[in-house]
Protein backbone atom coordinates (compact mmCIF):
# COMPACT_ATOMS: atom_id res chain seq x y z
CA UNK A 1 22.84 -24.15 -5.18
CA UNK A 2 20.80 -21.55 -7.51
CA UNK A 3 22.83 -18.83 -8.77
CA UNK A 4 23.00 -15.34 -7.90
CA UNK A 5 20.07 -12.49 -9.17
CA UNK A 6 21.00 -11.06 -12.82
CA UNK A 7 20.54 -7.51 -10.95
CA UNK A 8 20.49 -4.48 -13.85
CA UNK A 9 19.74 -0.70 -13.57
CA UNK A 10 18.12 0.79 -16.67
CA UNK A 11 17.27 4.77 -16.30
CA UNK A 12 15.01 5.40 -19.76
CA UNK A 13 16.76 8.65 -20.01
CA UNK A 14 20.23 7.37 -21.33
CA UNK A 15 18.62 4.02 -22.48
CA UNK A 16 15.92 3.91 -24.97
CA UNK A 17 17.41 0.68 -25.60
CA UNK A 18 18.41 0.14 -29.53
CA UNK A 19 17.14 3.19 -31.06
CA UNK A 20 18.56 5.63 -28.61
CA UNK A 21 21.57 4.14 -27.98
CA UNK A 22 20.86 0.92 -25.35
CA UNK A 23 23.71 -1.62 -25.89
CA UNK A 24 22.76 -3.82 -28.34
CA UNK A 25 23.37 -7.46 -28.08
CA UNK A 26 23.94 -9.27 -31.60
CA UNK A 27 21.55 -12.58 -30.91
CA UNK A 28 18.45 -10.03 -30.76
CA UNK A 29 18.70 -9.80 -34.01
CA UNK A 30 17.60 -13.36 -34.62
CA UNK A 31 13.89 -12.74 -33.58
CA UNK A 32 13.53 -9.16 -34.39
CA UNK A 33 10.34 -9.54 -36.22
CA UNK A 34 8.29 -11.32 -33.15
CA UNK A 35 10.18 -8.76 -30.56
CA UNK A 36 9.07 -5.79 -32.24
CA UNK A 37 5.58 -7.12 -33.28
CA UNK A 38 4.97 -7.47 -29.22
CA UNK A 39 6.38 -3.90 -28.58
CA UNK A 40 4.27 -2.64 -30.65
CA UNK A 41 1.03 -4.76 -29.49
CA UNK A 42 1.99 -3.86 -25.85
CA UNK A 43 2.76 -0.01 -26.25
CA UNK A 44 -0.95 0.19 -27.19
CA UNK A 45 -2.79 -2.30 -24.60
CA UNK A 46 -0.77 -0.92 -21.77
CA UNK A 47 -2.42 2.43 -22.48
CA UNK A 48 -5.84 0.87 -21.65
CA UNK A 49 -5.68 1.16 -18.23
CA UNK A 50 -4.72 3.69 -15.49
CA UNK A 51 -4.83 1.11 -12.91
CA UNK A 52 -0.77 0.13 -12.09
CA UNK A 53 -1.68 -3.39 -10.95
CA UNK A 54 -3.27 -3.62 -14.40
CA UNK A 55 -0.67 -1.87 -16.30
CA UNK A 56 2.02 -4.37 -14.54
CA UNK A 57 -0.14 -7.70 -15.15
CA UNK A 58 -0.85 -7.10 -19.02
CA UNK A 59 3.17 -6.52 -19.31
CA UNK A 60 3.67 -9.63 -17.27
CA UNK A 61 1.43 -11.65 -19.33
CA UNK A 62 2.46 -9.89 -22.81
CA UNK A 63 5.78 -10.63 -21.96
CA UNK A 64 5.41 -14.41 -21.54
CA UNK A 65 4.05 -14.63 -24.81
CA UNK A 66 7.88 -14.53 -26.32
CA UNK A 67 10.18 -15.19 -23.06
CA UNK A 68 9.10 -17.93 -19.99
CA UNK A 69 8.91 -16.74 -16.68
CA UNK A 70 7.47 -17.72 -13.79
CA UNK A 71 7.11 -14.74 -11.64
CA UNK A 72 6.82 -10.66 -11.98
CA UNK A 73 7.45 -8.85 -8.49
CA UNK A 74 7.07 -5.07 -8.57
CA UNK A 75 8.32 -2.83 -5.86
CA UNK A 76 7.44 0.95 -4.93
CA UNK A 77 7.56 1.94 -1.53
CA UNK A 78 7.09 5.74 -1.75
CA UNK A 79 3.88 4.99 -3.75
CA UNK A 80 2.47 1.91 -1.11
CA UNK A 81 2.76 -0.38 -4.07
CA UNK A 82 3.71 -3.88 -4.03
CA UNK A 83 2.48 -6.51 -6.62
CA UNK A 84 3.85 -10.18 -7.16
CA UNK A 85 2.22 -11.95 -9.91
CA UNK A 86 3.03 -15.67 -10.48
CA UNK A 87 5.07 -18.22 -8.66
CA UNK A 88 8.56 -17.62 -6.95
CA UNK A 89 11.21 -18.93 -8.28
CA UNK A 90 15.09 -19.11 -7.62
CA UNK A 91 16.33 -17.08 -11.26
CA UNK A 92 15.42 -13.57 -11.57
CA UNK A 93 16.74 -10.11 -13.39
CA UNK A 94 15.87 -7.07 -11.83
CA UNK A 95 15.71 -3.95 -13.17
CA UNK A 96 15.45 -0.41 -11.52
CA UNK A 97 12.95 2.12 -13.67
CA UNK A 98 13.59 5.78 -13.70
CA UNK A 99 12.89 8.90 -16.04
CA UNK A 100 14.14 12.19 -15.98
CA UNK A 101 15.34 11.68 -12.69
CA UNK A 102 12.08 10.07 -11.71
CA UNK A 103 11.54 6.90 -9.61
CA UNK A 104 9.78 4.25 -11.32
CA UNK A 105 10.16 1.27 -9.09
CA UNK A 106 12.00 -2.11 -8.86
CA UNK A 107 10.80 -4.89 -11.20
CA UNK A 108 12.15 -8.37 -11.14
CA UNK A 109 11.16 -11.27 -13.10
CA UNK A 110 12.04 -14.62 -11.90
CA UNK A 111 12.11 -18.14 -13.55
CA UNK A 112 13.00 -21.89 -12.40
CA UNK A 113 16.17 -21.62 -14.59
CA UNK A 114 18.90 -18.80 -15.75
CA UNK A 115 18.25 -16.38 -18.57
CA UNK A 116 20.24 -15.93 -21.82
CA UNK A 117 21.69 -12.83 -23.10
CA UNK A 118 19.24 -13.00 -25.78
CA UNK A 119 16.60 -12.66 -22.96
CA UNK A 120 17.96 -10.19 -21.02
CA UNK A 121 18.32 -7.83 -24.17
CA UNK A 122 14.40 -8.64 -25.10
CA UNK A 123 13.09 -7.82 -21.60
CA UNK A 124 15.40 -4.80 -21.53
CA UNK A 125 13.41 -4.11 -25.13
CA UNK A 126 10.55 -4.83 -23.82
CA UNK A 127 10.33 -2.85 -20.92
CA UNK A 128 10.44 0.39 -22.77
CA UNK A 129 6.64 -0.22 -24.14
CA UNK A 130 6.10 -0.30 -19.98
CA UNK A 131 7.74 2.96 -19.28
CA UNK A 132 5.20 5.76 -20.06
CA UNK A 133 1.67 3.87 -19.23
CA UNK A 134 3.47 3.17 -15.67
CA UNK A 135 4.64 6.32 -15.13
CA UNK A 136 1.39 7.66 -15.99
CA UNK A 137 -0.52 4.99 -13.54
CA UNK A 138 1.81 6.17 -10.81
CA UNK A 139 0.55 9.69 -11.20
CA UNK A 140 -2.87 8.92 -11.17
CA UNK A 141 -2.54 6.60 -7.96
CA UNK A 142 -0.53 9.51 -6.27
CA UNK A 143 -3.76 11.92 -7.47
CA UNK A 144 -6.24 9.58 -6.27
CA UNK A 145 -4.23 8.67 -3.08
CA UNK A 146 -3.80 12.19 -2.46
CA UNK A 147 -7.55 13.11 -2.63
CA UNK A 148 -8.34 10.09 -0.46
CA UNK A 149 -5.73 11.12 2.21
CA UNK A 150 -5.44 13.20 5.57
CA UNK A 151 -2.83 15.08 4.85
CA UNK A 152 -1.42 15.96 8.20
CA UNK A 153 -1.37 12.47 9.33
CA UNK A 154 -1.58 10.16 5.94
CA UNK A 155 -4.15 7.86 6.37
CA UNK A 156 -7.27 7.91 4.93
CA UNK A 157 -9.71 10.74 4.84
CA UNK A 158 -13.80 10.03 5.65
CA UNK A 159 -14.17 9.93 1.83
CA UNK A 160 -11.69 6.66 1.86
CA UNK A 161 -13.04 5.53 4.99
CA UNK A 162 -16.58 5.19 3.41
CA UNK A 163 -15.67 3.45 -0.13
CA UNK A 164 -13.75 0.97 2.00
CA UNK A 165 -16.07 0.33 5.08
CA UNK A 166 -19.11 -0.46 2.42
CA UNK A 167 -16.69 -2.48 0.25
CA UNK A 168 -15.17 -4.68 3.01
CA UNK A 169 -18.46 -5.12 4.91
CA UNK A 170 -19.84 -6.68 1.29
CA UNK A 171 -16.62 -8.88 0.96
CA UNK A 172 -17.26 -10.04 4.48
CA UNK A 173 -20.43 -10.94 3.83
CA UNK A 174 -19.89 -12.48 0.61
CA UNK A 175 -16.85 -14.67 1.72
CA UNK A 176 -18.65 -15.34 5.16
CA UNK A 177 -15.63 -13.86 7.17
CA UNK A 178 -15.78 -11.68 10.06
CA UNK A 179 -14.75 -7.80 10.02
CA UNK A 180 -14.14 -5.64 12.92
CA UNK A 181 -13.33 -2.06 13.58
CA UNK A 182 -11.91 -0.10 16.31
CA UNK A 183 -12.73 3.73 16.71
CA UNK A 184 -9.67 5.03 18.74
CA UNK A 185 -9.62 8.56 20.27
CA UNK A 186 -6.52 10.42 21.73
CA UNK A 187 -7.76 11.09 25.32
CA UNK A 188 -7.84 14.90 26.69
CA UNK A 189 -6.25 15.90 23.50
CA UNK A 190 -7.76 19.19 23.89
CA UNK A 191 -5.60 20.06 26.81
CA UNK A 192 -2.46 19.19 24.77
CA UNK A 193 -3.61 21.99 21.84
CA UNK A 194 -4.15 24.57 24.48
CA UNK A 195 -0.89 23.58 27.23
CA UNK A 196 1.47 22.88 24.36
CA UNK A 197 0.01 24.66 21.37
CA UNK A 198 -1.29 23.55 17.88
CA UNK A 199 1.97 22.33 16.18
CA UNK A 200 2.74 20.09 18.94
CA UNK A 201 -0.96 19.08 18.93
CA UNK A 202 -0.38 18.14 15.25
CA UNK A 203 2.91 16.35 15.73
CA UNK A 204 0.91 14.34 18.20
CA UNK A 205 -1.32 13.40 15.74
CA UNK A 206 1.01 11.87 13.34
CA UNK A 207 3.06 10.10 15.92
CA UNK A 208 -0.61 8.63 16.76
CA UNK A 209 -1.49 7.77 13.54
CA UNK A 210 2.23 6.14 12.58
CA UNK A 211 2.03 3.97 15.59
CA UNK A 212 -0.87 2.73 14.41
CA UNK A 213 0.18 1.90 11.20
CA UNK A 214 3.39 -0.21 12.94
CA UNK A 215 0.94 -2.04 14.99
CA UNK A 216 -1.23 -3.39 11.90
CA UNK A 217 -0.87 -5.64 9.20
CA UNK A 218 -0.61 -4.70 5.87
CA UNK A 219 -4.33 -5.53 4.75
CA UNK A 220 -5.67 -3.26 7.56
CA UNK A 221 -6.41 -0.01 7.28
CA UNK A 222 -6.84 3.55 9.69
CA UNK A 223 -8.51 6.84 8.48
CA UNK A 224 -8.60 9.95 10.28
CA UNK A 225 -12.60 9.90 11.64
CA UNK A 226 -12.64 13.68 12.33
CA UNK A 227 -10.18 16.09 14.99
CA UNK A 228 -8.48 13.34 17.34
CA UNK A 229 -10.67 9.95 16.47
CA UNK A 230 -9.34 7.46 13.85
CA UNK A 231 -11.10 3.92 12.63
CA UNK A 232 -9.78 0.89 12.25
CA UNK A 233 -10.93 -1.60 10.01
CA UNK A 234 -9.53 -4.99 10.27
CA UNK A 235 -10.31 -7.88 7.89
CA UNK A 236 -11.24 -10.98 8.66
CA UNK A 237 -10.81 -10.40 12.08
CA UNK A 238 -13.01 -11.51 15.48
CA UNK A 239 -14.35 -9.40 17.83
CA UNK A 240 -11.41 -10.77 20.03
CA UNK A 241 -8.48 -10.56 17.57
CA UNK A 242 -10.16 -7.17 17.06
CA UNK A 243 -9.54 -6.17 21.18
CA UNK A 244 -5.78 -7.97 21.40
CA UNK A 245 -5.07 -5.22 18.07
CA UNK A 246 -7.15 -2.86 20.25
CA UNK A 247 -5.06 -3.34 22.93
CA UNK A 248 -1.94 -3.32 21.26
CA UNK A 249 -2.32 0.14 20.17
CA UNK A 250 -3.37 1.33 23.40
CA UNK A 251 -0.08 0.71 25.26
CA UNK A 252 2.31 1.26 22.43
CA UNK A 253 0.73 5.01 22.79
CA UNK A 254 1.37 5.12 25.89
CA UNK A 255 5.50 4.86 24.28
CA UNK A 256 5.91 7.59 22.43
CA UNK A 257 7.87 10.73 22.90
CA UNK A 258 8.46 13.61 20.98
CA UNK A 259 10.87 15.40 19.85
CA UNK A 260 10.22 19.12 20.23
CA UNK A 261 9.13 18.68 24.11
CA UNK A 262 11.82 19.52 26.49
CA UNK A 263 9.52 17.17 29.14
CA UNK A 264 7.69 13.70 28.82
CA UNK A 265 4.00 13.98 27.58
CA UNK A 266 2.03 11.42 28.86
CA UNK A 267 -0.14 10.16 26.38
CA UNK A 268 -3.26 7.93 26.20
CA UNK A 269 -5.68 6.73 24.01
CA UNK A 270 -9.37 5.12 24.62
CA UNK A 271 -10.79 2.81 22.03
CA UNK A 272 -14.11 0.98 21.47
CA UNK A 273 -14.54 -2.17 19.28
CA UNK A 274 -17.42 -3.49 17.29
CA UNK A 275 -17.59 -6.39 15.30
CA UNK A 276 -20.20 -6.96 11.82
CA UNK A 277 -23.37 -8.16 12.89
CA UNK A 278 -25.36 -9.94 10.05
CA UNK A 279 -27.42 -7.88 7.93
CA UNK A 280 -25.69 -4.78 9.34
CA UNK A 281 -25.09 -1.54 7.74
CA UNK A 282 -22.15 0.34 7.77
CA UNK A 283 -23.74 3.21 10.03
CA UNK A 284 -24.75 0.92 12.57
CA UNK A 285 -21.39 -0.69 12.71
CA UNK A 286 -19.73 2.50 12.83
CA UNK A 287 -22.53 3.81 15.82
CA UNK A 288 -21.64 0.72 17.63
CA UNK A 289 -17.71 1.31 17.92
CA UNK A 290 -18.19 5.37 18.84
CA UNK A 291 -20.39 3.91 21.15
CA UNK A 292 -18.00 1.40 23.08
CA UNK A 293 -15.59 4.56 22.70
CA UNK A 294 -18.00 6.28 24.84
CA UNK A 295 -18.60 4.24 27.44
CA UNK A 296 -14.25 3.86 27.50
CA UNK A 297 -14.18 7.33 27.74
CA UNK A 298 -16.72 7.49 30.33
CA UNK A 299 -15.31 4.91 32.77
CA UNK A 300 -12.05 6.83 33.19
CA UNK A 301 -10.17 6.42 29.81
CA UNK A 302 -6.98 4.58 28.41
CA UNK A 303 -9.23 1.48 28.22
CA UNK A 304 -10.75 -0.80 25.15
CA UNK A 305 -14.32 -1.56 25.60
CA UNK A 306 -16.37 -4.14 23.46
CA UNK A 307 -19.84 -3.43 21.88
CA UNK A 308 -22.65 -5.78 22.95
């Protein structure tokens, strides 16, 4: 029976660790030269990178250069990030991050067997060369994110929708793994803006676009095409995965209600589906899918229809 998680909270505001006042165990000081040595090392190769993934695997593998461990798992939901580097494994200390009040994520290292006191105080050390390059990484992911989302309904903007289509269309290719897409339009949504008015027409679009996040996986991805149309692009997916997904969405719309409508709103979507053809651009791809949407649209809506 493996023993419970060695669960910790440090906030870097009250806990600089040694210098500012961390408790200090006595058995750090019998490798204080090494410890500080790799503080120092990591405080300036973590400030390479802006990239959090980055950031979070240089720690992981700086940090295995004085204490084993098998596994680093790094959680933060508010910024969409979630990183596990290594192997599982039943030991682990976790540690919540936070600065001036400021969430930093959960990080939790895991090994095959318990760790000492001795450890515990070095990775507390340790983690203090992580705090600033992190915190910095997080704001430049929330900068970038934020200039690659729709802001109304939080999923990618045509900018995003681009840089991805082109980049998963080449890893397709070079992996030899289908991709398909799904353009997905709310149907007669102009008669919602103009019965209902334009902040009920917006709350429909975001309880669109969220149940179309709850019906994907996490590798798949939905940006806002332009008014009520979103795409879909789904990885390594068939043309028929692609139309059970497809179809999916189409009756889970059908489920939602809102909340500021005193009556039911009857809502449906129509939704074409194309899947990569070899040597295909990304325009063509995309033409295909509007163009199943059209021919949905055109034989009486709420329906999925399948490029030739």
């Amino acid at each position: 029976m493996s023993s419970p998680p060695q669960t910790h909270a440090i906030d870097f505001d009250n806990a600089k660790l040694q210098r500012l006042g961390f408790r200090q165990l006595q058995n750090v000081a019998q490798s204080p030269t090494d410890l500080a040595e790799l503080r120092q090392q990591l405080g300036l190769q973590l400030q390479t990178s802006l990239e959090a993934e980055k950031v979070l695997t240089m720690f992981f593998r700086g940090v295995q250069r004085l204490i084993q461990l098998d596994a680093l798992i790094y959680n933060h939901s508010s910024a969409d990030l979630h990183l596990k580097l290594g192997d599982r494994a039943h030991h682990c200390a976790s540690y919540t991050l936070s600065s001036e009040g400021e969430h930093l994520g959960e990080l939790i290292f895991q090994r095959k067997h318990r760790f000492s006191e001795l450890e515990l105080a070095q990775l507390e050390s340790l983690l203090t060369s992580l705090l600033y390059p992190l915190r910095n990484a997080l704001l430049y992911r929330t900068a970038t994110q934020s200039a690659l989302r729709d802001p109304l309904t939080n999923t990618g903007n045509r900018i995003a929708m681009d840089q991805t289509l082109s980049r998963e269309i080449e890893l397709a290719r070079r992996h030899k793994c289908p991709l398909s897409v799904l353009m997905l339009d709310i149907d007669h949504f102009k008669r919602v803006n103009d019965v209902y008015g334009h902040a009920v027409g917006d709350e429909v679009l975001k309880a669109v676009a969220g149940s179309i996040k709850d019906q994907l996986r996490n590798i798949d991805m939905v940006f806002r095409f332009g008014g009520e149309e979103f795409l879909i692009v789904l990885s390594n997916t068939t043309g028929e995965a692609a139309a059970m997904v497809g179809e999916r969405l189409r009756h889970a719309a059908q489920q939602l209600t809102y909340a500021t409508l005193d009556q039911p709103l009857r809502l449906t979507v129509s939704l074409g589906c194309a899947t990569l053809l070899p040597a295909e651009s990304t325009e063509s791809l995309q033409r295909r899918a509007d163009g199943a949407l059209y021919v949905a649209k055109r034989e009486g809506r709420n329906r999925l229809t399948i490029a030739g």
